[in-house]
N, C-alpha and C. Protein backbone atom coordinates (compact mmCIF):
# COMPACT_ATOMS: atom_id res chain seq x y z
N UNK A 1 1.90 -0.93 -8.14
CA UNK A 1 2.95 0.07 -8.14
C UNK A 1 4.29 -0.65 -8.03
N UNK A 2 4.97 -0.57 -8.88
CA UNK A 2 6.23 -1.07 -8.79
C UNK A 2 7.13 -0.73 -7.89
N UNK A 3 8.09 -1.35 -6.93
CA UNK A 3 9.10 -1.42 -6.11
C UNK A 3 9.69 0.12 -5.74
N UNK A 4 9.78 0.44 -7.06
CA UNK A 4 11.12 1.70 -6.89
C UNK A 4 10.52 3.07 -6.78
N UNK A 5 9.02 2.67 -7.33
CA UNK A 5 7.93 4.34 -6.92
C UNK A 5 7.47 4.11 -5.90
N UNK A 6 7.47 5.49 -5.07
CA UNK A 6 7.23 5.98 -4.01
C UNK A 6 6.57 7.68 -4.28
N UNK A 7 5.85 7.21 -3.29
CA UNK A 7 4.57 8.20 -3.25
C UNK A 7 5.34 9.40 -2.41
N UNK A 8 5.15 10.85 -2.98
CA UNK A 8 6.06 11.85 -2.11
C UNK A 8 5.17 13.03 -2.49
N UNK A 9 5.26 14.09 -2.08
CA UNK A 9 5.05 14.83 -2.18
C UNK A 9 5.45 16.41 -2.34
N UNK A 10 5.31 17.43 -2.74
CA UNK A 10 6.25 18.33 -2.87
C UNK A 10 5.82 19.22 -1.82
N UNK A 11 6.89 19.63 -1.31
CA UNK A 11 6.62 20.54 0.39
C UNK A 11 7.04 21.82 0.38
N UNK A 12 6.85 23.00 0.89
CA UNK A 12 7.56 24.22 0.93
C UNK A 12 6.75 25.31 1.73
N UNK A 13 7.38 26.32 1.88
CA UNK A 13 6.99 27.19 2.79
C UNK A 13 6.00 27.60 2.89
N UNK A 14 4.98 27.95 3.62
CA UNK A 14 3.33 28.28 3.58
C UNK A 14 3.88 30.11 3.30
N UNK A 15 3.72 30.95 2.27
CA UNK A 15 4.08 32.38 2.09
C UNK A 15 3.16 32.19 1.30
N UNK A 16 2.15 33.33 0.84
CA UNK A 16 1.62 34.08 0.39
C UNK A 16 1.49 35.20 0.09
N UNK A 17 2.21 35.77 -1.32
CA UNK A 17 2.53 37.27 -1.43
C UNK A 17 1.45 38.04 -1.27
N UNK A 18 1.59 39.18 -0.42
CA UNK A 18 1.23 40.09 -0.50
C UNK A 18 0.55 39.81 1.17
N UNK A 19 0.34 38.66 2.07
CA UNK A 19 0.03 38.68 2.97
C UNK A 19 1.07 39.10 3.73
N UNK A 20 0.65 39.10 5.28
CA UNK A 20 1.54 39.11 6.28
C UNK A 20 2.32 37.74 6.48
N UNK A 21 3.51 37.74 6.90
CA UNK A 21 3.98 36.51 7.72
C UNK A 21 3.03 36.17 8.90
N UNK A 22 2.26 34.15 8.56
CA UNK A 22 1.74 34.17 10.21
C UNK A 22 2.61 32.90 10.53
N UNK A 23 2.98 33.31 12.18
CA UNK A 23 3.61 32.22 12.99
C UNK A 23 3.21 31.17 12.78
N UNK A 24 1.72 30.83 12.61
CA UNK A 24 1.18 29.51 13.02
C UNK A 24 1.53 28.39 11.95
N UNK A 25 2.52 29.61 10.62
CA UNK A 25 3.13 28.44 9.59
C UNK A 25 4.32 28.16 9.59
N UNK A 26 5.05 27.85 10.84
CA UNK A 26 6.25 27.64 10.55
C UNK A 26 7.42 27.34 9.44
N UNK A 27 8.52 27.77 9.12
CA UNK A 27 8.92 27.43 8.60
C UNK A 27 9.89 25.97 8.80
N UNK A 28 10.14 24.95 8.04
CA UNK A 28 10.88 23.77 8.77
C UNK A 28 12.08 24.00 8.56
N UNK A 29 13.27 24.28 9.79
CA UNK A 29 14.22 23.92 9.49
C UNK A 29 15.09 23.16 9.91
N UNK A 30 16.43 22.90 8.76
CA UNK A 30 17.12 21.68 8.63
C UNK A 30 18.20 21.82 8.17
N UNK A 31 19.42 20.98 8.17
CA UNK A 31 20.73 21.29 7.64
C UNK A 31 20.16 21.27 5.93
N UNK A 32 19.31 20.83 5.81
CA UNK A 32 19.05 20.48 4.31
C UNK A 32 18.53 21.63 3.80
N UNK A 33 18.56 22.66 4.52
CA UNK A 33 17.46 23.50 4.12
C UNK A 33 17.74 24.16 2.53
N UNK A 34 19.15 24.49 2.71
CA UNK A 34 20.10 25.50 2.09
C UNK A 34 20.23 24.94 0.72
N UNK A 35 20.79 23.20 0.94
CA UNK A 35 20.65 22.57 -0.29
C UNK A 35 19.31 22.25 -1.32
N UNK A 36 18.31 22.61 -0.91
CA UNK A 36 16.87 22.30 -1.38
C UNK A 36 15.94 23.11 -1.99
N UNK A 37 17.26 24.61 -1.62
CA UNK A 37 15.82 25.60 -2.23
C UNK A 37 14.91 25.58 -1.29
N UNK A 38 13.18 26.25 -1.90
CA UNK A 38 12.36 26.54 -0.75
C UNK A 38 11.65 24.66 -0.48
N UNK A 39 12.34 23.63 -1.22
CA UNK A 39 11.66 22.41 -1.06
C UNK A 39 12.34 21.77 0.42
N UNK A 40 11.10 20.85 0.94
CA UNK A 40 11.37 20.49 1.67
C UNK A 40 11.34 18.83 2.26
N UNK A 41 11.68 17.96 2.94
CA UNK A 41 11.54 16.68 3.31
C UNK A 41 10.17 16.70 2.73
N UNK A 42 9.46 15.10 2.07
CA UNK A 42 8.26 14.88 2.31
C UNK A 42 8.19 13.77 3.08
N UNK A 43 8.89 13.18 3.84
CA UNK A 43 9.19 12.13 5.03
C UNK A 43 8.42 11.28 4.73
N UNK A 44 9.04 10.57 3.26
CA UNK A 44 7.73 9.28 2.86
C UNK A 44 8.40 8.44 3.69
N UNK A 45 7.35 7.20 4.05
CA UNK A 45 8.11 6.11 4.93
C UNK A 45 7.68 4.49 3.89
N UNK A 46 9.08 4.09 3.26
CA UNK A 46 8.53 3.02 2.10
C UNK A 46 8.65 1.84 2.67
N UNK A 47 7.48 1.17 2.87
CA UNK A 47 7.26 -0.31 3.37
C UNK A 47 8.64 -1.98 2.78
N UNK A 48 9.29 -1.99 3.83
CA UNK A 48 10.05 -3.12 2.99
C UNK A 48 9.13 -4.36 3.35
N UNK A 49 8.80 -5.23 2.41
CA UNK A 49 7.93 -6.33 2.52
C UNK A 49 8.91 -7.45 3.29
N UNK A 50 8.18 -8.17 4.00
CA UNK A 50 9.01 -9.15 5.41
C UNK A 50 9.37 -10.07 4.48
N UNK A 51 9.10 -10.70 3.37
CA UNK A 51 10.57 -11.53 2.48
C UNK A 51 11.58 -10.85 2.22
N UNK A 52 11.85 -9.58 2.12
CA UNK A 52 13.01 -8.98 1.75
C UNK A 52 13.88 -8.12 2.81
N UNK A 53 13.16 -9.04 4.23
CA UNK A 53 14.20 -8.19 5.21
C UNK A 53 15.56 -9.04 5.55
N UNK A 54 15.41 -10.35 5.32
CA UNK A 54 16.70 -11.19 5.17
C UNK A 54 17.87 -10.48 4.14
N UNK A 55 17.50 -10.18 3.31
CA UNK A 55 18.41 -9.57 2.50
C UNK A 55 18.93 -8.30 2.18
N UNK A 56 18.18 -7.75 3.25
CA UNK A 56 18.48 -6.13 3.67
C UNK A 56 19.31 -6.13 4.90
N UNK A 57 20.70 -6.10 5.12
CA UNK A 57 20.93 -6.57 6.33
C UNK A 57 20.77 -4.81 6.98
N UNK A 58 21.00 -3.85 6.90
CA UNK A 58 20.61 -3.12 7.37
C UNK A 58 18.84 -2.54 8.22
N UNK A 59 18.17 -3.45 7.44
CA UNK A 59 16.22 -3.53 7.56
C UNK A 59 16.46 -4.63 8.88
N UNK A 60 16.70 -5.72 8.48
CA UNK A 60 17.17 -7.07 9.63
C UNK A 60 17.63 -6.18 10.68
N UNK A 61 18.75 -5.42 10.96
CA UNK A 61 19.38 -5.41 11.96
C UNK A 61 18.33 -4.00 12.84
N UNK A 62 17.46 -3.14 11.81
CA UNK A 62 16.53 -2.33 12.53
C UNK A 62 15.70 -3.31 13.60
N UNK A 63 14.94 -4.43 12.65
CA UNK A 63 14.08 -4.59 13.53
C UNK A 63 14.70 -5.76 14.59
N UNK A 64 15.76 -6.52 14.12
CA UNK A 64 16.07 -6.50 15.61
C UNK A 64 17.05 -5.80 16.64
N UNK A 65 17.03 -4.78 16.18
CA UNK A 65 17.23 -3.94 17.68
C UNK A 65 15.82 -3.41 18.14
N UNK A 66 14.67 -3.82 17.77
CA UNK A 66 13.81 -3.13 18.05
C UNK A 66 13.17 -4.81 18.91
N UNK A 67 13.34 -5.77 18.64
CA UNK A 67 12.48 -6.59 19.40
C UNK A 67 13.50 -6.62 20.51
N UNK A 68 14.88 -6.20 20.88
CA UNK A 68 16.12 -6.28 21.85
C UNK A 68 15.43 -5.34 22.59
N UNK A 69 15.25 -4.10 22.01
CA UNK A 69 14.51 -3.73 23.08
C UNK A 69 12.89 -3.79 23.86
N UNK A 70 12.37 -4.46 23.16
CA UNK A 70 10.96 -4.78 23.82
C UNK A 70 11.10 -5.55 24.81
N UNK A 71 11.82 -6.47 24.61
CA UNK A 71 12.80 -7.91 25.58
C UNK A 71 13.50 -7.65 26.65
N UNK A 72 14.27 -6.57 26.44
CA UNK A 72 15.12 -5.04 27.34
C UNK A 72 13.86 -4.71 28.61
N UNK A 73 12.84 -4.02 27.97
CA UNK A 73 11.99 -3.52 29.01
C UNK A 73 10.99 -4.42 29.52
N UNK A 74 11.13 -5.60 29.36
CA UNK A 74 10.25 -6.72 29.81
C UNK A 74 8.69 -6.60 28.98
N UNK A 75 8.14 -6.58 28.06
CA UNK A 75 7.18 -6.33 27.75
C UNK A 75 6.42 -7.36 27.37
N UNK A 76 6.99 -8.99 27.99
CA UNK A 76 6.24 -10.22 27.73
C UNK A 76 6.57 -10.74 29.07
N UNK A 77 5.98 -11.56 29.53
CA UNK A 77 6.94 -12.97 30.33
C UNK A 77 6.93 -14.27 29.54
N UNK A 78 7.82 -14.46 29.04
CA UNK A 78 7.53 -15.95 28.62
C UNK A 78 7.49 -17.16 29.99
N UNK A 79 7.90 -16.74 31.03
CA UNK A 79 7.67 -17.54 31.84
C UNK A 79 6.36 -18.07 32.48
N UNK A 80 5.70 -17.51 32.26
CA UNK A 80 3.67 -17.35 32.55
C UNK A 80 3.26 -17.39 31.11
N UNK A 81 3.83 -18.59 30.43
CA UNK A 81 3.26 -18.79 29.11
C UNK A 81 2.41 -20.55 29.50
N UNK A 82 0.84 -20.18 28.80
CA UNK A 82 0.37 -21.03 29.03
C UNK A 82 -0.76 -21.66 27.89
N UNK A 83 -1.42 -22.91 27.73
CA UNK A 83 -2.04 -23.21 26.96
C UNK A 83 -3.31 -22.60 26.36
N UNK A 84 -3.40 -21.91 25.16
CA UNK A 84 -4.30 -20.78 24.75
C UNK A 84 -5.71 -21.87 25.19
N UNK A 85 -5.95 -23.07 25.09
CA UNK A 85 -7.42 -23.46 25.53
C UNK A 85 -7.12 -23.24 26.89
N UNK A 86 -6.32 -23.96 27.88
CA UNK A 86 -6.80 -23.54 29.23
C UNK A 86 -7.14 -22.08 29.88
N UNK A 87 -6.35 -21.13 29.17
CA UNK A 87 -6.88 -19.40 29.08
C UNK A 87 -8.11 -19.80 28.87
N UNK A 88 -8.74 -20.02 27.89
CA UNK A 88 -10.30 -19.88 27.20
C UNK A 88 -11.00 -20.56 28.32
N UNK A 89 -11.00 -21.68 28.44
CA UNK A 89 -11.54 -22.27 29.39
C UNK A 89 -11.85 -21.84 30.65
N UNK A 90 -10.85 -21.06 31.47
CA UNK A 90 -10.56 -20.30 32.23
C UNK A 90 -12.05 -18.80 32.63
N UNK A 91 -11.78 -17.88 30.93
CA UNK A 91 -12.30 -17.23 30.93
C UNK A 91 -13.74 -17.49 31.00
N UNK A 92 -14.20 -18.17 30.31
CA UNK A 92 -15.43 -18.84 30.27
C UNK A 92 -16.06 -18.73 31.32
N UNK A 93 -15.22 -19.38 32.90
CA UNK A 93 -15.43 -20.31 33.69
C UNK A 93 -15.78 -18.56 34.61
N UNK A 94 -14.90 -17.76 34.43
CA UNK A 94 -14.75 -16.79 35.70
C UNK A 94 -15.44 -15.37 34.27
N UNK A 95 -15.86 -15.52 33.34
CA UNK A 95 -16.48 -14.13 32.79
C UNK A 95 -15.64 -13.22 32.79
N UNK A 96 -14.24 -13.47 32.31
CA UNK A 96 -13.59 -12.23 32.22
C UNK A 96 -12.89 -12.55 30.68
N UNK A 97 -12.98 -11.45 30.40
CA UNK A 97 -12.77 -10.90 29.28
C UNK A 97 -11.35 -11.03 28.52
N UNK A 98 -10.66 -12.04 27.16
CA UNK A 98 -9.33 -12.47 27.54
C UNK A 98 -9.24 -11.90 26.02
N UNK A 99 -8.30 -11.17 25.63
CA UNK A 99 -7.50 -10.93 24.51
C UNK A 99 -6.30 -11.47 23.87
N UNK A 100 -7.02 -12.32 22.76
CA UNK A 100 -5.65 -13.06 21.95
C UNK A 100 -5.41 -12.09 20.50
N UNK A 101 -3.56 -12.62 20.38
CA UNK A 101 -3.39 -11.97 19.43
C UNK A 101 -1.82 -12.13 19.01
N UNK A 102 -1.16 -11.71 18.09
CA UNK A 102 0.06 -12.06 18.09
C UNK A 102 1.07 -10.83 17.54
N UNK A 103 2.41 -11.52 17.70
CA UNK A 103 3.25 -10.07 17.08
C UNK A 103 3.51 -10.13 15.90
N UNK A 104 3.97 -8.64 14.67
CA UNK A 104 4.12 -8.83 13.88
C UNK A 104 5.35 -7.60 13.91
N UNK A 105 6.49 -7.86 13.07
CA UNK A 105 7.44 -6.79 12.77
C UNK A 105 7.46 -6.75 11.71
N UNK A 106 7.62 -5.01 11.37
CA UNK A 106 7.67 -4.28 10.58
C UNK A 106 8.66 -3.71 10.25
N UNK A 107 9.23 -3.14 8.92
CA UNK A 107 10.06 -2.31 8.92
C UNK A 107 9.92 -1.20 7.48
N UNK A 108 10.58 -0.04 7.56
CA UNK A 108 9.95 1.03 6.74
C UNK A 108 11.30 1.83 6.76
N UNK A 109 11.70 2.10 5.30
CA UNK A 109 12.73 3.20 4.87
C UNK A 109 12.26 4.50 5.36
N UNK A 110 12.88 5.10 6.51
CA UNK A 110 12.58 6.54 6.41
C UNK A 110 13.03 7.51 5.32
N UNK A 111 12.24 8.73 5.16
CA UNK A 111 12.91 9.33 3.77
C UNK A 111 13.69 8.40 2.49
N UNK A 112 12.47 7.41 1.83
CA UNK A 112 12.57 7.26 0.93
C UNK A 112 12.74 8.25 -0.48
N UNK A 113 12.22 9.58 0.07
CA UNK A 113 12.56 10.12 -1.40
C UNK A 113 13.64 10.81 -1.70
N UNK A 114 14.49 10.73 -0.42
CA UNK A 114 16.31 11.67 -0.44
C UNK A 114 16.81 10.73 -1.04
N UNK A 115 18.16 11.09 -0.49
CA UNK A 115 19.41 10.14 -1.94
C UNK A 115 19.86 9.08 -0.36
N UNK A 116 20.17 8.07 -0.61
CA UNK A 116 20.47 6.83 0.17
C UNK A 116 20.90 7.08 1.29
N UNK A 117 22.23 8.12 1.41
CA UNK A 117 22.86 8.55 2.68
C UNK A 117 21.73 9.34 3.44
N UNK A 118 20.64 10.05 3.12
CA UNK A 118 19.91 10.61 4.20
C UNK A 118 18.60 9.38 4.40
N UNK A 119 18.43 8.03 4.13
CA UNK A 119 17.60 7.13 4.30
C UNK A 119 17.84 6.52 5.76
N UNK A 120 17.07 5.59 6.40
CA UNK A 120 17.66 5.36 7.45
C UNK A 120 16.59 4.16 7.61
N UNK A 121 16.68 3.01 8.38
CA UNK A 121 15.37 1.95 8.14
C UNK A 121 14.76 1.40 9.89
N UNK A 122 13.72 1.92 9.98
CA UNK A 122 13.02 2.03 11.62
C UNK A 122 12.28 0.31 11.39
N UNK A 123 12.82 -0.14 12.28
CA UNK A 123 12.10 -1.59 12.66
C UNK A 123 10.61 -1.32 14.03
N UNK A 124 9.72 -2.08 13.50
CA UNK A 124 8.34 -1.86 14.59
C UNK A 124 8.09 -2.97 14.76
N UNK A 125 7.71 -3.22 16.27
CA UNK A 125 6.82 -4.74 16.55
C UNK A 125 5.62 -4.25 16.90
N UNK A 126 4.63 -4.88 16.25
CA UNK A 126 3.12 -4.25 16.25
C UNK A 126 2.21 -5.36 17.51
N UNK A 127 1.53 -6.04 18.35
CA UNK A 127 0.52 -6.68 18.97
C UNK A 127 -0.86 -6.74 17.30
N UNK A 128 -1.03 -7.50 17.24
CA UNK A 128 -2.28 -7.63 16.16
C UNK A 128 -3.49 -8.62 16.84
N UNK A 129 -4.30 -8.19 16.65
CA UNK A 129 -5.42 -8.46 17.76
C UNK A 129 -6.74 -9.94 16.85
């Protein structure tokens, strides 16, 4: 699939003539609503591939505000960083159970299928096991 297609879908109000209105189908609303007719967001989320986040400075600057904050809430110590064999060794020795694994960041155009100004680009740091 080439770069610029993106998978979307067409969205709109759950009505059925001649039924009743039921609550349990909400309708979504949005400032967009008005401009769209009865269509609505299909909130595709388009994968930017990690060679092309250098050159997205907007993609770059998602995901690092997103590892600023993992770093923010302490969610490592690098100070209790230690040699992955002496862990193993370790575990071995005492039968407990040790999980390796590493990080990976991500990042993804929200609403790829609006026009640029309603796009926005969410940075993720994933644990991969």
């Amino acid at each position: 699939m080439p770069d610029s297609a993106t998978a979307s879908i067409e969205c709109g109000p759950r009505y059925f003539p001649g039924k009743r209105w039921n609550s349990r189908f909400p309708v979504f609303g949005s400032k967009l609503r008005g401009d769209e007719s009865h269509h609505f967001r299909a909130l595709v989320h388009k994968l930017i591939p990690p060679e092309k986040l250098p050159g997205i400075q907007e993609a770059a600057d998602a995901v690092e505000k997103e590892w600023k904050k993992l770093e923010a809430i302490q969610s490592w110590d690098v100070t209790q960083v230690q040699n992955k064999r002496d862990v193993q060794r370790r575990a071995r020795e005492t039968s407990v159970k040790i999980h390796f694994g590493s990080l990976r960041a991500l990042c993804h155009l929200k609403n790829a299928e609006l026009e640029a100004f309603l796009q926005q680009y969410k940075g993720r740091v994933i644990f991969i096991e």
